[in-house]
Each structure stands twice: as C-alpha cells, then as structure tokens.
C-alpha atoms as a PDB file:
ATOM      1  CA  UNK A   1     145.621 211.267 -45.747  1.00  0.00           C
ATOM      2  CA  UNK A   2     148.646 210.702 -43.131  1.00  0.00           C
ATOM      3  CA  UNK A   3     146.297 211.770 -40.365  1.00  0.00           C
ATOM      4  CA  UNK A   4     149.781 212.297 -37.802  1.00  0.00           C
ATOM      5  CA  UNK A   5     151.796 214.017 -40.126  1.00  0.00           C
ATOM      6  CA  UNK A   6     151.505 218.074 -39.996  1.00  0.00           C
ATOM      7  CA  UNK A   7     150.330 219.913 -43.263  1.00  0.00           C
ATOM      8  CA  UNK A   8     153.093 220.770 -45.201  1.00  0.00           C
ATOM      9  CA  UNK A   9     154.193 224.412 -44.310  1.00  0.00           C
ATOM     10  CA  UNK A  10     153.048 224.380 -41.010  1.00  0.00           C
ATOM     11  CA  UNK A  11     155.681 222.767 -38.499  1.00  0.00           C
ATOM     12  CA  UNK A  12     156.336 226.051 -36.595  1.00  0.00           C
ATOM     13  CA  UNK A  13     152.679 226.538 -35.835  1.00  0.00           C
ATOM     14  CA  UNK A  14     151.632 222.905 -34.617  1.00  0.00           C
ATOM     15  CA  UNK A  15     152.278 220.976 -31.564  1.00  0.00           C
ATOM     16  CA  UNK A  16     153.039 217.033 -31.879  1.00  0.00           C
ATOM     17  CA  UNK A  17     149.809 215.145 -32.730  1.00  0.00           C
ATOM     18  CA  UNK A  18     147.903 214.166 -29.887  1.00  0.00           C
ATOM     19  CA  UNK A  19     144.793 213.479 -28.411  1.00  0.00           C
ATOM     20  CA  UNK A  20     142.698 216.723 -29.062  1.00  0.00           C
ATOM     21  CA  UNK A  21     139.107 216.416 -28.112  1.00  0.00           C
ATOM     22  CA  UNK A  22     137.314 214.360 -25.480  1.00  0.00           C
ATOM     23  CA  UNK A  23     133.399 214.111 -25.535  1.00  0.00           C
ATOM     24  CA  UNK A  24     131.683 216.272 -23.053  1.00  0.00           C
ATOM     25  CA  UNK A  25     129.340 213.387 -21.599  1.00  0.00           C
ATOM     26  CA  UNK A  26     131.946 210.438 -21.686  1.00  0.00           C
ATOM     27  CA  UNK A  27     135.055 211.774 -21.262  1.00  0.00           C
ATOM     28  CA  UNK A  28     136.031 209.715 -24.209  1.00  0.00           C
ATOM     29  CA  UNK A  29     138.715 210.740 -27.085  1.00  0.00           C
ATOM     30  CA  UNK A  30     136.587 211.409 -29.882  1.00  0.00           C
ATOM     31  CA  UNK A  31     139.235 213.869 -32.036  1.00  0.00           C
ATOM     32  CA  UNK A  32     142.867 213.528 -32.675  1.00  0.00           C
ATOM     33  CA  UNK A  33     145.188 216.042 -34.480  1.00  0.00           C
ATOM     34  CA  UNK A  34     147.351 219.303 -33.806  1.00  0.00           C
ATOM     35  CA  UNK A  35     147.222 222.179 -31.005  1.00  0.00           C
ATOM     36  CA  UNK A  36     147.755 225.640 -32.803  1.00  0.00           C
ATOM     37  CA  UNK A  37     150.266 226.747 -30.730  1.00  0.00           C
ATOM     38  CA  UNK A  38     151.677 230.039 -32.822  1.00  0.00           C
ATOM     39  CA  UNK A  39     149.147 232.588 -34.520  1.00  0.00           C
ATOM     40  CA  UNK A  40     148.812 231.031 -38.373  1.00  0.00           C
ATOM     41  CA  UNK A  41     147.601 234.466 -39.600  1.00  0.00           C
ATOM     42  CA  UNK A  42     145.060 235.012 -42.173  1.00  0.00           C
ATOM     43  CA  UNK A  43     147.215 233.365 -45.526  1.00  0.00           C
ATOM     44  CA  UNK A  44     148.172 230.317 -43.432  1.00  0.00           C
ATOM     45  CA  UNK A  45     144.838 229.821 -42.085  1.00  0.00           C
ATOM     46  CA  UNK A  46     142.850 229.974 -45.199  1.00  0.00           C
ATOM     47  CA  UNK A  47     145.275 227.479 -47.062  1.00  0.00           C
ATOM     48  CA  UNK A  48     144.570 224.952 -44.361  1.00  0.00           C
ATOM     49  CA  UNK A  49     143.261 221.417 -46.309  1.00  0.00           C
ATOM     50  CA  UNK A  50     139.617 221.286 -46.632  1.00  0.00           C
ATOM     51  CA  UNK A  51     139.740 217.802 -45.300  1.00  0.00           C
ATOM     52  CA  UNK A  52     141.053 218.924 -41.806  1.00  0.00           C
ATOM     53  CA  UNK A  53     138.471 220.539 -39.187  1.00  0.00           C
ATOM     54  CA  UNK A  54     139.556 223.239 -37.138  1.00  0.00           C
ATOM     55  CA  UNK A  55     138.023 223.825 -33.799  1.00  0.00           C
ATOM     56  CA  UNK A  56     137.640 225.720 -30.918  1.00  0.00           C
ATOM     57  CA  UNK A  57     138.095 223.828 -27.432  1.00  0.00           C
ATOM     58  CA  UNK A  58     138.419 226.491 -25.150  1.00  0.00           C
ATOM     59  CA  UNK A  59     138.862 229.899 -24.551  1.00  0.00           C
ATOM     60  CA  UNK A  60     140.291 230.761 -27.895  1.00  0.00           C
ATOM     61  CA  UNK A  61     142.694 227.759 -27.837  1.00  0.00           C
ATOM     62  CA  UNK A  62     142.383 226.272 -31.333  1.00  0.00           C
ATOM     63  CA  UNK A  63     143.074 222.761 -33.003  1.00  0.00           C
ATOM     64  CA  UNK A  64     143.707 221.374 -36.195  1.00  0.00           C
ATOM     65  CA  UNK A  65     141.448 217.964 -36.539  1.00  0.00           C
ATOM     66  CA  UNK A  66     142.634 215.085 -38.751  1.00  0.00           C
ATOM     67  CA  UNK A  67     141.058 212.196 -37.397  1.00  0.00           C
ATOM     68  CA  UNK A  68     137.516 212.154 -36.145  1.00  0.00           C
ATOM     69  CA  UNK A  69     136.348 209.107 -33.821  1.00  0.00           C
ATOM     70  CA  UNK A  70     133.440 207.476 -36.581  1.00  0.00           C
ATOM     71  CA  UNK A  71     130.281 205.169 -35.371  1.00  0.00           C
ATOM     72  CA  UNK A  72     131.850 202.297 -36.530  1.00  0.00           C
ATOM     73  CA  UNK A  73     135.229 202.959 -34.437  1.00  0.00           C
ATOM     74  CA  UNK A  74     132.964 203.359 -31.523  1.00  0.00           C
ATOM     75  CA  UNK A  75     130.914 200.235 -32.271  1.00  0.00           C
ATOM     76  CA  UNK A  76     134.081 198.207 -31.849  1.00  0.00           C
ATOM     77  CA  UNK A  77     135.470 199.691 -28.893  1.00  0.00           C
ATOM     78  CA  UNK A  78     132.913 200.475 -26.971  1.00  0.00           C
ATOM     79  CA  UNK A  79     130.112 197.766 -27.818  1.00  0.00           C
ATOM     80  CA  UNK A  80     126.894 197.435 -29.491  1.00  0.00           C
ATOM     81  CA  UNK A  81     125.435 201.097 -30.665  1.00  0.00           C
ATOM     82  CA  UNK A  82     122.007 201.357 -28.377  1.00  0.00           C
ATOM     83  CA  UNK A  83     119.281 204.170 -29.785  1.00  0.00           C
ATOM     84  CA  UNK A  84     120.043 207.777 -30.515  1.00  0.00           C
ATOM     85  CA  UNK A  85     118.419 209.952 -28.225  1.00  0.00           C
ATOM     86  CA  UNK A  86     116.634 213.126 -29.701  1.00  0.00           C
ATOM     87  CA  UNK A  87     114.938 215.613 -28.354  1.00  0.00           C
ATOM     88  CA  UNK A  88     111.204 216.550 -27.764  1.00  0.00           C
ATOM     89  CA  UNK A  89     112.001 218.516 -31.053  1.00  0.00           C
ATOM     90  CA  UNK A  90     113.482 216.048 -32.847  1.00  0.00           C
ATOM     91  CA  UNK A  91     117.361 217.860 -32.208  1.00  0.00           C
ATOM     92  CA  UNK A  92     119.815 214.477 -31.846  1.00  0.00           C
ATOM     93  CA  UNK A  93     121.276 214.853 -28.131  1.00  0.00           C
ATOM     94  CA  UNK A  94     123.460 211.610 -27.925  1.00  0.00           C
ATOM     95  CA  UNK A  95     124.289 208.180 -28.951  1.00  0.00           C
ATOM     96  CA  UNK A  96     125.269 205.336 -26.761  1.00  0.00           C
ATOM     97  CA  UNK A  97     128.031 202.459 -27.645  1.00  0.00           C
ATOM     98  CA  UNK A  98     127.702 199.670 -24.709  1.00  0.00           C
ATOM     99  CA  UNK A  99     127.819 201.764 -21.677  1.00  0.00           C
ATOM    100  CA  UNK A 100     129.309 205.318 -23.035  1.00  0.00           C
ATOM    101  CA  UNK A 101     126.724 207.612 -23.577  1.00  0.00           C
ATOM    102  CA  UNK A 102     128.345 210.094 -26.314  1.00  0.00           C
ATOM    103  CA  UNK A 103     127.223 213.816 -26.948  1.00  0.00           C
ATOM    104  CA  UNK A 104     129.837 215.777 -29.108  1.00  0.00           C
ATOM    105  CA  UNK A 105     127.815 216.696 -32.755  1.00  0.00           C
ATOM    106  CA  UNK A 106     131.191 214.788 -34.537  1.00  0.00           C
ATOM    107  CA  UNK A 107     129.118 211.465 -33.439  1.00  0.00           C
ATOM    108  CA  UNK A 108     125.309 213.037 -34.856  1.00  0.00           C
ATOM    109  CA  UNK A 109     124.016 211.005 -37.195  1.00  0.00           C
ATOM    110  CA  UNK A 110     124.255 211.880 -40.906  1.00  0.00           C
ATOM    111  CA  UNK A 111     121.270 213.685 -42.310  1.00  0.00           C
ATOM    112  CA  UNK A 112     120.004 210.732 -44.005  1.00  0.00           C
ATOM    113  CA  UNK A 113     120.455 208.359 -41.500  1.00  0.00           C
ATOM    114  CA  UNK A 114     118.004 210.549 -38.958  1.00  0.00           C
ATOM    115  CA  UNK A 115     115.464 210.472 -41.281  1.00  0.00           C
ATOM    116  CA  UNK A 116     115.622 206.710 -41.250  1.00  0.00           C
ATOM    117  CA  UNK A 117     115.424 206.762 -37.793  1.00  0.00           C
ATOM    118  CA  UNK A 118     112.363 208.797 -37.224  1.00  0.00           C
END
C-alpha cells in the first residue's frame, strides 16, 4: 500500500497527507495519513479500505490513518524499548523507547506478546 497516496475516489474529501496523530504522553508522531475535510457520507465511508484506520482526534474532526508508528520504528528512533508498564489490573498503560514514554493503544502490545510478558 502507497501509504501517501489518497484512496482512489476520494480526492475532494481529503486534505494532503500529513502528520495526523501525536501520542498523548510524548508528544511524538505516532500516525500519519489524511484529515477528512468534506462529509464522505454513508456510501463513501463504508467503501473506505479495510487496511486504513479511521479515527477520531477531536471534537468530531476525523482522519483517515495509513501509516501507524510500529515498535520496531520506535526502537530505532527513539532507542532501546525499556518494560511495558501495566496496570494494577494487568490493563497495558505505556511503553518506553530510550527516554519517550509512549501511551496511545496503536503502540499496546499484541495480544500474544502480553501474555509473554506476564
């Protein structure tokens, strides 16, 4: 997938691609893909790829995601991956790459890996 080209069909309804998500405890970019900036409606919104994540950053702004920031990417920008952090629960809170402590859920470990890890 062409993760900076717009879904065909859909060039009226997107902004450029751009930076769309920053993580909540870093500040870091963690998402990248397409503003909605025009109503899809129901037909365009349902025919939107499976592959691509659409999200909610703030007050009913939505985004198209095409690229997601993975563990490994962090691992070589950031530095060494230091312990997940869960909860008294067992809930995953964050992960930490060298010195940036990350939060957003698109950095949660996979299901198999947590049980690994407990």
């Amino acid at each position: 997938m062409d993760f900076e080209k717009k879904p065909s069909g859909y060039d009226d309804y997107l902004s450029d691609y751009q930076i769309v998500l920053h993580d909540a405890c870093c500040g870091e970019p963690i998402a990248w893909g397409f503003r909605i900036i025009r109503y899809l409606g129901e037909e365009l919104y349902r025919n939107i790829d499976k592959k691509i994540i659409t999200h909610c950053i703030d007050h009913g702004e939505w985004v198209l995601i095409t690229k997601l920031l993975t563990r490994e990417e962090a691992e070589k920008k950031y530095g060494k991956k230091k312990d997940d952090i869960f909860g008294p629960k067992g809930g995953w809170i964050s992960v930490t790459f060298g010195e940036k402590e990350f939060c957003s859920k698109y950095l949660k470990p996979l299901k198999e890996d947590q049980d690994q890890m407990l």
